[in-house]
PDB file of N, CA and C in Angstrom:
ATOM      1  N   UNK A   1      31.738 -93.712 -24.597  1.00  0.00           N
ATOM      2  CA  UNK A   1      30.802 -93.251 -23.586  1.00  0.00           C
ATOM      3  C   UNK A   1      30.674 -94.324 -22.513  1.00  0.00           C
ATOM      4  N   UNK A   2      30.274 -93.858 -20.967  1.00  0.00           N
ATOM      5  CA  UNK A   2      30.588 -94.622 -20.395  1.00  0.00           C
ATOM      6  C   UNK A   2      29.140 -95.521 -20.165  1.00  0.00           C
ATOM      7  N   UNK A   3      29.385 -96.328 -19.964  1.00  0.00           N
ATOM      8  CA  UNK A   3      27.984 -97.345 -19.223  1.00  0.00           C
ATOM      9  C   UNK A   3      27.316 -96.638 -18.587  1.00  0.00           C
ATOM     10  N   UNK A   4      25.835 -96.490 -18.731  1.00  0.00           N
ATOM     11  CA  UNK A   4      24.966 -96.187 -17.555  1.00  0.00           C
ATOM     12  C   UNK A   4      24.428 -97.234 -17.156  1.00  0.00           C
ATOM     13  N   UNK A   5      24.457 -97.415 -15.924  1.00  0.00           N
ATOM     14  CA  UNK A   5      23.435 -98.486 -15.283  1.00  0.00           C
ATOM     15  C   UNK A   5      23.052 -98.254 -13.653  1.00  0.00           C
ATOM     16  N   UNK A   6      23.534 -96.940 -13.459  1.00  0.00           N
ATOM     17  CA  UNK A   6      23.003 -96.613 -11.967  1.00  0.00           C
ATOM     18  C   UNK A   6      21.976 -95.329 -11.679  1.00  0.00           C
ATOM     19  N   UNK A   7      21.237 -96.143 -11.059  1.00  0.00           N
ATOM     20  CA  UNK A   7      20.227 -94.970 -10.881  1.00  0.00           C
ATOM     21  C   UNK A   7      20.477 -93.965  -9.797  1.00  0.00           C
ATOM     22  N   UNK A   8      20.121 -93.002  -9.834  1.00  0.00           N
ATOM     23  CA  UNK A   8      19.907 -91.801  -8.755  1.00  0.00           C
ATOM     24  C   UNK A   8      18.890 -91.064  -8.989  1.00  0.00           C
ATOM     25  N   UNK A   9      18.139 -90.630  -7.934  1.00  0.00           N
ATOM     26  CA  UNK A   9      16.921 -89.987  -7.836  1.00  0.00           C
ATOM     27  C   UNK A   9      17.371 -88.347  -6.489  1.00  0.00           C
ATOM     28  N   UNK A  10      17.068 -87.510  -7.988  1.00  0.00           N
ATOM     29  CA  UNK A  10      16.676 -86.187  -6.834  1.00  0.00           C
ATOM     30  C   UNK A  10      15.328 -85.587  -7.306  1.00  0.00           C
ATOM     31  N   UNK A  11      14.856 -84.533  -6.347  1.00  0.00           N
ATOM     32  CA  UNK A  11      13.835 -83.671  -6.332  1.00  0.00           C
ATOM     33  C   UNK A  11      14.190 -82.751  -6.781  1.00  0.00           C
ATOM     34  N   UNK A  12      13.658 -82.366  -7.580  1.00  0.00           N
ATOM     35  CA  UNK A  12      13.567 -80.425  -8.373  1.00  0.00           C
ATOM     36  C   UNK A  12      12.393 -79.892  -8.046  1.00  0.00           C
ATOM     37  N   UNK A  13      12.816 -78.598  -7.946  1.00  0.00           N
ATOM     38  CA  UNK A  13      11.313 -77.477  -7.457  1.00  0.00           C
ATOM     39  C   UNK A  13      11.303 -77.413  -9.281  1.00  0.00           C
ATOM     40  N   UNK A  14       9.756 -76.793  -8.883  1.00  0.00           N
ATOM     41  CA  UNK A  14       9.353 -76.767 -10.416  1.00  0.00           C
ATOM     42  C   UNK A  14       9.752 -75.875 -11.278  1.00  0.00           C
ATOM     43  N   UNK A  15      10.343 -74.803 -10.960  1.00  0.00           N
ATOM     44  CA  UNK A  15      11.431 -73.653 -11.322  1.00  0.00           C
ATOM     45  C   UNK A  15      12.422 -74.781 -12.321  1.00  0.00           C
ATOM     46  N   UNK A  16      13.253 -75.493 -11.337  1.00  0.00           N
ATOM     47  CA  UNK A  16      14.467 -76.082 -11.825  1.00  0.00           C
ATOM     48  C   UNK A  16      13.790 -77.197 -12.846  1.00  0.00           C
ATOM     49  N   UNK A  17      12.703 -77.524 -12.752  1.00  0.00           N
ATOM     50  CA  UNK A  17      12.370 -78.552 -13.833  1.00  0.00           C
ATOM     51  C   UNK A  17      12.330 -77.813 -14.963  1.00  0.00           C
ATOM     52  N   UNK A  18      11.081 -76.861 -15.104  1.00  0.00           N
ATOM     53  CA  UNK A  18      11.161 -76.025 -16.439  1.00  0.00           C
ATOM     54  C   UNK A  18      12.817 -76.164 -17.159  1.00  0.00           C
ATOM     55  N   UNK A  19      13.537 -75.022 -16.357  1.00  0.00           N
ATOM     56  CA  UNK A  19      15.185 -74.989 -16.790  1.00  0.00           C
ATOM     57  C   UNK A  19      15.303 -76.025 -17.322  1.00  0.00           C
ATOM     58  N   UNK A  20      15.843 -77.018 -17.094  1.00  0.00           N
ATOM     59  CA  UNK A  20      16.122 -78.627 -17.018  1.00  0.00           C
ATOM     60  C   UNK A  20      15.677 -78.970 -18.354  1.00  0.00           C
ATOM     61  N   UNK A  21      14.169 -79.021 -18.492  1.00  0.00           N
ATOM     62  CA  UNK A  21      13.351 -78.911 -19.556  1.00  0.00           C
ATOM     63  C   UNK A  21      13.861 -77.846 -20.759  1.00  0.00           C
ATOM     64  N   UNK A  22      13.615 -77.038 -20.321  1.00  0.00           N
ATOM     65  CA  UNK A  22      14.067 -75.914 -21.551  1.00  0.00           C
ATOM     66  C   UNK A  22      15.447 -75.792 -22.260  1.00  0.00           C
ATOM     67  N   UNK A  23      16.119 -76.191 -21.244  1.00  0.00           N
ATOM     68  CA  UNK A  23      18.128 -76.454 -21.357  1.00  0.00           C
ATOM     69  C   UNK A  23      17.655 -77.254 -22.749  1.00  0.00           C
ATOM     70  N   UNK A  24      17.613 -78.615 -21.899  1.00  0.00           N
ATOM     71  CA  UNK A  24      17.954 -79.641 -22.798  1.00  0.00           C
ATOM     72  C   UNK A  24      17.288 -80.059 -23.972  1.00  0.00           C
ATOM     73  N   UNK A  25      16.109 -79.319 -23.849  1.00  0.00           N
ATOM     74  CA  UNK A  25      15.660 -79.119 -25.422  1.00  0.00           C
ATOM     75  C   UNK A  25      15.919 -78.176 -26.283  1.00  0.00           C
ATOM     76  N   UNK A  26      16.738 -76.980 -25.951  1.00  0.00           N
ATOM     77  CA  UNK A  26      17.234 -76.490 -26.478  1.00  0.00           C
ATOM     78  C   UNK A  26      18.423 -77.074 -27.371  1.00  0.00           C
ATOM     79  N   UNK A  27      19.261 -77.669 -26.238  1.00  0.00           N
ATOM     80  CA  UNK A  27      20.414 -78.341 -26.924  1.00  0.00           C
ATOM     81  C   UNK A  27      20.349 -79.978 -27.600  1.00  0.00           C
ATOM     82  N   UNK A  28      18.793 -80.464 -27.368  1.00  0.00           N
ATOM     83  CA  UNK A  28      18.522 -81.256 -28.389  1.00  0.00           C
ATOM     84  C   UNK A  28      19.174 -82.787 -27.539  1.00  0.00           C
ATOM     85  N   UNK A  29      19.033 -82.923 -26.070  1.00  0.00           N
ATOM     86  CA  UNK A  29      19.416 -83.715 -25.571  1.00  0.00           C
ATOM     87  C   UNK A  29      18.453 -83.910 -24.385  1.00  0.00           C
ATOM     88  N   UNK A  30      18.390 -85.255 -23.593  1.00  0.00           N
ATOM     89  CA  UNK A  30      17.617 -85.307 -22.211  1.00  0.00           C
ATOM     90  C   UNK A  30      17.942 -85.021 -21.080  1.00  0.00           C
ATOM     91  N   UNK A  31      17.187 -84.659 -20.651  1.00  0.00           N
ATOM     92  CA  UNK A  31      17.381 -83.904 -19.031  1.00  0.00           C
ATOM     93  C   UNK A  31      18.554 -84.755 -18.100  1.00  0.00           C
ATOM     94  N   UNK A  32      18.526 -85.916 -18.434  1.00  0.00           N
ATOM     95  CA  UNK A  32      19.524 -86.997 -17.669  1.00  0.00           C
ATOM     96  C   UNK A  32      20.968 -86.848 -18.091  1.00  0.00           C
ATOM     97  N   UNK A  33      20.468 -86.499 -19.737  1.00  0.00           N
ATOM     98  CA  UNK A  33      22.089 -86.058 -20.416  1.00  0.00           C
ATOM     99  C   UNK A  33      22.555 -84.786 -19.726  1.00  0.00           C
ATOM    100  N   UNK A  34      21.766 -84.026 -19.631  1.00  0.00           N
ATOM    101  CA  UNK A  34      22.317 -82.617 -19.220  1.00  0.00           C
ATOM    102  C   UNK A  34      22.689 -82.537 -17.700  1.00  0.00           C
ATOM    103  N   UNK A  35      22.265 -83.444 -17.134  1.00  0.00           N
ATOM    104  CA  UNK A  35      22.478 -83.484 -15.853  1.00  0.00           C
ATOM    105  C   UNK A  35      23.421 -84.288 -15.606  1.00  0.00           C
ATOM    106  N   UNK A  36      23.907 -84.830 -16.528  1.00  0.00           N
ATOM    107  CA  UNK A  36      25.820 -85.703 -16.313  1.00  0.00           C
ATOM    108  C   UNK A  36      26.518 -84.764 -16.857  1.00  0.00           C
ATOM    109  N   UNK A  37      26.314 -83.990 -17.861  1.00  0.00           N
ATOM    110  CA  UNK A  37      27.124 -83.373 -18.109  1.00  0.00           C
ATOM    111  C   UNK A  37      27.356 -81.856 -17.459  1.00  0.00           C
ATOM    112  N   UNK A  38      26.310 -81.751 -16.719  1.00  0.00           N
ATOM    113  CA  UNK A  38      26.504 -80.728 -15.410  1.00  0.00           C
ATOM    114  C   UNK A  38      27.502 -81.350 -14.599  1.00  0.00           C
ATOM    115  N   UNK A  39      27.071 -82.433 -14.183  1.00  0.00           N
ATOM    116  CA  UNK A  39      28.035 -83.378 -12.612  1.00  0.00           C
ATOM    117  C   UNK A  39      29.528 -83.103 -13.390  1.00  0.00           C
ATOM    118  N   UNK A  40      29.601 -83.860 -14.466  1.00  0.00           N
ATOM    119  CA  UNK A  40      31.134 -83.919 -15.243  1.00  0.00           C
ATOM    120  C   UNK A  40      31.555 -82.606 -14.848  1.00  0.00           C
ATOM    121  N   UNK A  41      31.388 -81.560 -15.790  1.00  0.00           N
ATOM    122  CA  UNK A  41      32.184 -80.342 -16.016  1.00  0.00           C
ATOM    123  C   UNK A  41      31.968 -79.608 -14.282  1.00  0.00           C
ATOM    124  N   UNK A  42      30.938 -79.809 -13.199  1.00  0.00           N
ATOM    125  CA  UNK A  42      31.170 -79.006 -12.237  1.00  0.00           C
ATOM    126  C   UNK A  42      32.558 -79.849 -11.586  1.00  0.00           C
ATOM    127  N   UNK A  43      32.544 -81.083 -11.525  1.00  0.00           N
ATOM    128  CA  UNK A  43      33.566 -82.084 -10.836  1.00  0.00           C
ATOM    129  C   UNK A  43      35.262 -82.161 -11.370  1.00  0.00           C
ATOM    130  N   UNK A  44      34.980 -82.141 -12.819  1.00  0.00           N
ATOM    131  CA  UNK A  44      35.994 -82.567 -13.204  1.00  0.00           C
ATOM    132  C   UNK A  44      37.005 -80.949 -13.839  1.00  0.00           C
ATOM    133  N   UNK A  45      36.349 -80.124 -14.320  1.00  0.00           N
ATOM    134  CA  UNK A  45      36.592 -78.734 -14.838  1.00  0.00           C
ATOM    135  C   UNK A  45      37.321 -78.155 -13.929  1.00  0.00           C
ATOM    136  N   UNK A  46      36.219 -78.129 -11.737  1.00  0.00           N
ATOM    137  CA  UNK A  46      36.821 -77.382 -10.846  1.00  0.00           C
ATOM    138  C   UNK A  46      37.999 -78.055 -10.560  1.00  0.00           C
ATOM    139  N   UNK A  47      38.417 -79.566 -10.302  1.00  0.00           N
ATOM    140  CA  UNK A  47      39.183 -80.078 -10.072  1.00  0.00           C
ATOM    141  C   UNK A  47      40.438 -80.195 -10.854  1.00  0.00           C
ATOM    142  N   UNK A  48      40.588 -79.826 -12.064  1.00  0.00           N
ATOM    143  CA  UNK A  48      41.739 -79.579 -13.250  1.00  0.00           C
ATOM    144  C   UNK A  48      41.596 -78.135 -13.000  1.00  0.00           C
ATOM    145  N   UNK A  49      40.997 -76.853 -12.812  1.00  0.00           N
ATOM    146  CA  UNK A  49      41.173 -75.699 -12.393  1.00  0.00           C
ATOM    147  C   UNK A  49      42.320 -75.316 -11.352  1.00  0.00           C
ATOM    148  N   UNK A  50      41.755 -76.577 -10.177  1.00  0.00           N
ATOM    149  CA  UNK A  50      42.666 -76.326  -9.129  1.00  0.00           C
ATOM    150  C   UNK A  50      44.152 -76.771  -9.045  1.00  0.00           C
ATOM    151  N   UNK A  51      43.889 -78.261  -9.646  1.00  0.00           N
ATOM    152  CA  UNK A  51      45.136 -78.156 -10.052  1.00  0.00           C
ATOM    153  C   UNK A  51      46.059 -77.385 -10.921  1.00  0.00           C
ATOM    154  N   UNK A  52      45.700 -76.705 -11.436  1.00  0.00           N
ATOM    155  CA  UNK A  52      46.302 -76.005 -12.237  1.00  0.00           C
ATOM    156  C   UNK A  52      46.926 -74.888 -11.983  1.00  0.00           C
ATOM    157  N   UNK A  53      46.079 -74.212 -10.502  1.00  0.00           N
ATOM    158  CA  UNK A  53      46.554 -73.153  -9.802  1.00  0.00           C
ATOM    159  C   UNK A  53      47.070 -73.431  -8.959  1.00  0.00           C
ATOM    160  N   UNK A  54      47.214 -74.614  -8.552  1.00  0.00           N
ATOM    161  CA  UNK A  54      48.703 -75.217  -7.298  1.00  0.00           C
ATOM    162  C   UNK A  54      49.691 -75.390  -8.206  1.00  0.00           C
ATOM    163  N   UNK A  55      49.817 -75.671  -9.606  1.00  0.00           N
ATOM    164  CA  UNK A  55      51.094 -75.723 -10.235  1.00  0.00           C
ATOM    165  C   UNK A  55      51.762 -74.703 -10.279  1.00  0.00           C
ATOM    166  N   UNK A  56      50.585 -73.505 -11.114  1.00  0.00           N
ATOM    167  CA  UNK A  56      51.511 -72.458 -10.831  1.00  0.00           C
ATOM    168  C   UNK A  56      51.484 -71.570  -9.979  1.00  0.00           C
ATOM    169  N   UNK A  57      50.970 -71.942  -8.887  1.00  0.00           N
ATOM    170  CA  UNK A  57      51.716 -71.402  -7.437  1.00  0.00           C
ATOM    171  C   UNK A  57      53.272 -71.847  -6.915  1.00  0.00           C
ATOM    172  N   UNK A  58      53.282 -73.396  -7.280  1.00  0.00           N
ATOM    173  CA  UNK A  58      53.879 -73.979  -6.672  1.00  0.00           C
ATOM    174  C   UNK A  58      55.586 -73.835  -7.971  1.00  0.00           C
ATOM    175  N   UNK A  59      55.608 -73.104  -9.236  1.00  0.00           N
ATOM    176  CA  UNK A  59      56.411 -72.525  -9.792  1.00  0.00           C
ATOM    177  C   UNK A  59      56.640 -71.313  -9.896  1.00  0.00           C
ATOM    178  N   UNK A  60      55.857 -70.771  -8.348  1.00  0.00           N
ATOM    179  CA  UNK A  60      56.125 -69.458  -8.096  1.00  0.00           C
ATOM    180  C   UNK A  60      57.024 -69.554  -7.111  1.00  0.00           C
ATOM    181  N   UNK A  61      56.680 -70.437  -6.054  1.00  0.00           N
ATOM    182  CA  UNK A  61      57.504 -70.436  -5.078  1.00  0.00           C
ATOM    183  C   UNK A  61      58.561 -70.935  -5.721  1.00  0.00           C
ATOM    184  N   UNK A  62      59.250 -72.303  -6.672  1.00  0.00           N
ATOM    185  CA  UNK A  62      60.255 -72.443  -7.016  1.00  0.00           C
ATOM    186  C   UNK A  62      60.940 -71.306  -7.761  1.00  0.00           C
ATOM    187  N   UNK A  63      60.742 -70.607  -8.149  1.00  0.00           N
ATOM    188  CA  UNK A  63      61.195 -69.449  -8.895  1.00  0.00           C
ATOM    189  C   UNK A  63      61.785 -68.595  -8.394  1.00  0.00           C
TER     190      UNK A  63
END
């Protein structure tokens, strides 16, 4: 796991806090956890997605 040692600060409407709240106690983790592992999988998931669909585009055109 990687080091934490940087802070960031956002605002949530109180809608998104509840969620936030309710998520991550559901899954038995903290709101900070759930909120890296939002950043991760939106960042890293779309970005291996895309690559993935330029490959096989790009063994369409070779084809």
């Amino acid at each position: 796991m990687a080091k934490i040692d940087k802070r960031f600060q956002i605002l949530l409407s109180e809608e998104e806090q509840i969620l936030l709240k309710n998520e991550a106690s559901r899954r038995g983790i903290s709101g900070g956890e759930l909120i890296r592992m939002a950043l991760k999988n939106e960042i890293i998931q779309k970005s291996e997605l895309l690559r993935r669909q330029a490959l096989v585009s790009l063994t369409e055109i070779l084809d």
